[in-house]
C-alpha atoms as a PDB file:
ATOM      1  CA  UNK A   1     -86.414  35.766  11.663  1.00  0.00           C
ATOM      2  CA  UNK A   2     -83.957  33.632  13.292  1.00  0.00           C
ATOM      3  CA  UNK A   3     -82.287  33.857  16.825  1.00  0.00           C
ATOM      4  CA  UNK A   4     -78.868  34.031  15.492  1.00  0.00           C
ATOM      5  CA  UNK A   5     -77.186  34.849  19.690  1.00  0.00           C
ATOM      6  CA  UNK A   6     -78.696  31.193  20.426  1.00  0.00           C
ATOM      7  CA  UNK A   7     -76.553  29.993  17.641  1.00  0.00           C
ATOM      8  CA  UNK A   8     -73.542  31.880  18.420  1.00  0.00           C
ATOM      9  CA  UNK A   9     -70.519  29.978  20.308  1.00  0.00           C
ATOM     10  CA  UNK A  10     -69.390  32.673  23.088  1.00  0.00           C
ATOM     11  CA  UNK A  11     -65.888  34.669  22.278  1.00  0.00           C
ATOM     12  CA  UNK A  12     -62.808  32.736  21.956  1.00  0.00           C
ATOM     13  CA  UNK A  13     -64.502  29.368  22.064  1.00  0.00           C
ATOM     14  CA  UNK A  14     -63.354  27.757  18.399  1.00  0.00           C
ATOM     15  CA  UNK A  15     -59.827  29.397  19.073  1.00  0.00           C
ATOM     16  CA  UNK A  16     -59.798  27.641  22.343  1.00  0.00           C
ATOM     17  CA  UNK A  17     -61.243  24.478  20.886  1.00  0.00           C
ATOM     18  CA  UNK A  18     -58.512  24.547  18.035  1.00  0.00           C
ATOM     19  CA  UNK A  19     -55.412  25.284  20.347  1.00  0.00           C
ATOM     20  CA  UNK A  20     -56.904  22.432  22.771  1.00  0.00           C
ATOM     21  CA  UNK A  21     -56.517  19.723  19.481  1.00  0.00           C
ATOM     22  CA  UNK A  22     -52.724  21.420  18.378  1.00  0.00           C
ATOM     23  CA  UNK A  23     -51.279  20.758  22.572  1.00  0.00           C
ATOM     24  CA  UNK A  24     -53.025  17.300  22.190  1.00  0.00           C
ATOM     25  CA  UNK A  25     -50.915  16.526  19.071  1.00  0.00           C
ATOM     26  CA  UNK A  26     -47.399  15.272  18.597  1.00  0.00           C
ATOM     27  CA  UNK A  27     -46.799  16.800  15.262  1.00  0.00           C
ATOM     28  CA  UNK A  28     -48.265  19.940  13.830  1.00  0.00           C
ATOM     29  CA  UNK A  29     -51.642  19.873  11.902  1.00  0.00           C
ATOM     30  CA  UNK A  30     -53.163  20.661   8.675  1.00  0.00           C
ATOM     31  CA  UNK A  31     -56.534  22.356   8.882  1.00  0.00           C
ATOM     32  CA  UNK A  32     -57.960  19.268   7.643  1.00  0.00           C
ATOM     33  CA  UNK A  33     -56.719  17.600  10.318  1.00  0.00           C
ATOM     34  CA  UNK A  34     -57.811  19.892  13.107  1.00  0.00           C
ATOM     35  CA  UNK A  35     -60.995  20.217  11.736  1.00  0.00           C
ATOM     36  CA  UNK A  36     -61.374  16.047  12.368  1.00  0.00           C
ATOM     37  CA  UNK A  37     -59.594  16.041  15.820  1.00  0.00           C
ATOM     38  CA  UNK A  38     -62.251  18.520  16.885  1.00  0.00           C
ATOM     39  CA  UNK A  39     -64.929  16.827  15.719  1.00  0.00           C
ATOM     40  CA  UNK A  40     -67.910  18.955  15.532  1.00  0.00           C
ATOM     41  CA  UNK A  41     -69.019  20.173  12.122  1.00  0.00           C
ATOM     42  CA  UNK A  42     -67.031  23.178  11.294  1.00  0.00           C
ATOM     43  CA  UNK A  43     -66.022  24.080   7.633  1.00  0.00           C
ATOM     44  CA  UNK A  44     -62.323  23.860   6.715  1.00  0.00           C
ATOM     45  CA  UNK A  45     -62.673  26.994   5.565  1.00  0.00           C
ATOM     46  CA  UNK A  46     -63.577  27.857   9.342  1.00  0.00           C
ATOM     47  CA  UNK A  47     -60.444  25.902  10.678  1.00  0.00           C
ATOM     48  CA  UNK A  48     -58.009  27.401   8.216  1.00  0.00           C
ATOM     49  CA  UNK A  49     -59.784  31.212   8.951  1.00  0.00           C
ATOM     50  CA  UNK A  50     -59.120  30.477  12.683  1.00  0.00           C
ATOM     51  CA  UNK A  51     -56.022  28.972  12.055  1.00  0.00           C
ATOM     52  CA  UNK A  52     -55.177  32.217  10.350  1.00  0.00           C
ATOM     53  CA  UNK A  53     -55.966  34.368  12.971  1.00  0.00           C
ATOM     54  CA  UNK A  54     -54.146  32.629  15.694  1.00  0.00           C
ATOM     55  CA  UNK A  55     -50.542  32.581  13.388  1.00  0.00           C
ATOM     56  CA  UNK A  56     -51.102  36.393  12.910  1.00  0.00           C
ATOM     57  CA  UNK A  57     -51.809  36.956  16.790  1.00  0.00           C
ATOM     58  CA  UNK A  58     -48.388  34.704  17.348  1.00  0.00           C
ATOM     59  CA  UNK A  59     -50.217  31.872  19.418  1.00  0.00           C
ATOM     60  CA  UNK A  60     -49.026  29.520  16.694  1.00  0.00           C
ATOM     61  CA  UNK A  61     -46.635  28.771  13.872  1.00  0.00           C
ATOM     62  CA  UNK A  62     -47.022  27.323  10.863  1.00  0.00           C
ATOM     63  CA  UNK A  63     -44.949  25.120   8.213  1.00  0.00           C
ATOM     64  CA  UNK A  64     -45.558  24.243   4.696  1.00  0.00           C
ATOM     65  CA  UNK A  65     -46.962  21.022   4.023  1.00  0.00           C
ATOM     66  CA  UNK A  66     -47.877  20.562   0.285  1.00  0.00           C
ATOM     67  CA  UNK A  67     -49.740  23.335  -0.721  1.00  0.00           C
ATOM     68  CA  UNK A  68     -50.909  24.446   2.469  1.00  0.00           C
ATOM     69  CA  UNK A  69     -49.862  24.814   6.941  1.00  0.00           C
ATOM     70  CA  UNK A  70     -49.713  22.723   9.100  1.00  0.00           C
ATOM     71  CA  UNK A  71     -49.897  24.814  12.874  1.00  0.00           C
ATOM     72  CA  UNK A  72     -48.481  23.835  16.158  1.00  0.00           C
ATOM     73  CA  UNK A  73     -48.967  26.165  19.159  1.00  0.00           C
ATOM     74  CA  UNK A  74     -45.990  28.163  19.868  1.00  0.00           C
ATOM     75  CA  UNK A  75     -46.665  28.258  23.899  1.00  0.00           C
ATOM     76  CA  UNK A  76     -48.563  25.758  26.564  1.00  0.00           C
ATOM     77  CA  UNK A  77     -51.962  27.158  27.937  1.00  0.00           C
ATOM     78  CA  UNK A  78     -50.133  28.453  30.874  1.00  0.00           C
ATOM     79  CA  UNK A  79     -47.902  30.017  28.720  1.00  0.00           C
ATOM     80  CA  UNK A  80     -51.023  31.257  26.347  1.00  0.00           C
ATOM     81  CA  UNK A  81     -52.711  32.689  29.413  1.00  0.00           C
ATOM     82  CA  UNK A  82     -49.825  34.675  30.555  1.00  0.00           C
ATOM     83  CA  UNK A  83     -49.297  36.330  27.182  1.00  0.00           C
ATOM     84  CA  UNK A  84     -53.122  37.438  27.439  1.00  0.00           C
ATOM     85  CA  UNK A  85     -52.719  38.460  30.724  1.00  0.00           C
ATOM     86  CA  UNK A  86     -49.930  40.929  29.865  1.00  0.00           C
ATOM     87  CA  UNK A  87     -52.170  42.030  26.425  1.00  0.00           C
ATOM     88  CA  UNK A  88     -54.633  43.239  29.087  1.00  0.00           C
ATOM     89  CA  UNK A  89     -52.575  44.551  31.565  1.00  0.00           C
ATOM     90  CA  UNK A  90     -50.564  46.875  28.667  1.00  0.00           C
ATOM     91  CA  UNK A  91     -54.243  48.089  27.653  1.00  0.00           C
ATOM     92  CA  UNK A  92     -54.517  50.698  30.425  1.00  0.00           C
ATOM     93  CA  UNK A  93     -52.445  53.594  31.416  1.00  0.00           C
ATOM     94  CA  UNK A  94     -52.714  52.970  35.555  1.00  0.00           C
ATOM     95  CA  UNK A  95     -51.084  49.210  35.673  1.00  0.00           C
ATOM     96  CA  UNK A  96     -50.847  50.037  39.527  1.00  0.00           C
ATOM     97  CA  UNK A  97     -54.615  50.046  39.714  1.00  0.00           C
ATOM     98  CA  UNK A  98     -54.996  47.055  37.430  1.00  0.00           C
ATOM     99  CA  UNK A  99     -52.679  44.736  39.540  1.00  0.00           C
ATOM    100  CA  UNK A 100     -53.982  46.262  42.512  1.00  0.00           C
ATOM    101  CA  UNK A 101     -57.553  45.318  41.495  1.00  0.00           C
ATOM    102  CA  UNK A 102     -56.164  42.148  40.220  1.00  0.00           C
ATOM    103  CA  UNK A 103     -54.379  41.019  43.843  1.00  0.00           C
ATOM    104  CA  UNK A 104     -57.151  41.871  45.626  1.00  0.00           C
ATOM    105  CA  UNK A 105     -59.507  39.888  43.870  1.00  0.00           C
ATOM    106  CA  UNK A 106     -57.453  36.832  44.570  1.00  0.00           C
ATOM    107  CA  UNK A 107     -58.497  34.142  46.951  1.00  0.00           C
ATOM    108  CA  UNK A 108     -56.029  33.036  49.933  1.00  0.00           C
ATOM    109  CA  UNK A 109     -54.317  30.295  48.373  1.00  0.00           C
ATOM    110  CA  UNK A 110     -53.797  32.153  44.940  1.00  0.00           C
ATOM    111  CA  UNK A 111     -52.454  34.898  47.047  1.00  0.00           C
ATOM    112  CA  UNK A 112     -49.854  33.058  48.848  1.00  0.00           C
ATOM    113  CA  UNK A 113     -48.749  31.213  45.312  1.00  0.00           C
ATOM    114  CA  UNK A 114     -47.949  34.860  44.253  1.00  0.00           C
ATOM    115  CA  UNK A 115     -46.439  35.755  47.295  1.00  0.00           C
ATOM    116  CA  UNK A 116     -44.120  32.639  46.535  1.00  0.00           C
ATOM    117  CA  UNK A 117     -43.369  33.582  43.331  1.00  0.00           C
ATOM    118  CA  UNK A 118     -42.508  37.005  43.312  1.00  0.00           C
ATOM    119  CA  UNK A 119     -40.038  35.795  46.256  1.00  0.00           C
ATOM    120  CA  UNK A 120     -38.322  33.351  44.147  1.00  0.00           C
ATOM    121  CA  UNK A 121     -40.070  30.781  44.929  1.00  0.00           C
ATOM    122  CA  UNK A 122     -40.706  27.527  43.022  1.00  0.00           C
ATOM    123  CA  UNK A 123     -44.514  26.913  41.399  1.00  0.00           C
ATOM    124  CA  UNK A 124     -45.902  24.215  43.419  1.00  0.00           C
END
């Protein structure tokens, strides 16, 4: 029997991987072409069926080219990382507890950063 957890790339890992080769682009891509700018061996199938997923979770969009997409991202990683911050903040009822918990895991400097921001302050 085989060990398929050894095999297994940890959560989020190919969707990371593709979103990392559509910022790195100038001009959307085609599976094909994602699928070559990450350069490990993945289907296209694989590409397109992430590819997929990420246009129907709004993290990209897509235009026709020929008889298929071509994706770009529709936000930076910053950007990206704020949307799934507010995903997991809307996920339970006591938000007070959440960005309690949240602030007081933060260390000194990330503290004062959000201190800055929430006074108007500019991001450094």
């Amino acid at each position: 029997m085989r060990d398929e957890s050894a095999e297994r790339r940890p959560a989020g890992e190919l969707e990371a991987g593709v979103l990392a080769a559509l910022w790195a682009a100038a001009e959307p891509l085609t599976p094909g072409q994602v699928q070559r700018a990450l350069g490990v061996s993945l289907a296209r199938t694989t590409v397109t069926t992430i590819l997929s997923r990420l246009y129907e979770k709004g993290s990209v969009s897509r235009v026709r080219a020929g008889r298929g997409y071509a994706y770009s991202p529709t936000e930076d990683a910053p950007g990206l990382t704020a949307r799934r911050m507010h995903s997991e903040l809307a996920k339970d009822e006591d938000r007070g507890a959440v960005l309690a918990r949240f602030v007081s895991q933060l260390n000194d400097e990330d503290e004062a950063l959000l201190r800055s921001l929430l006074d108007g302050g500019e991001i450094r």
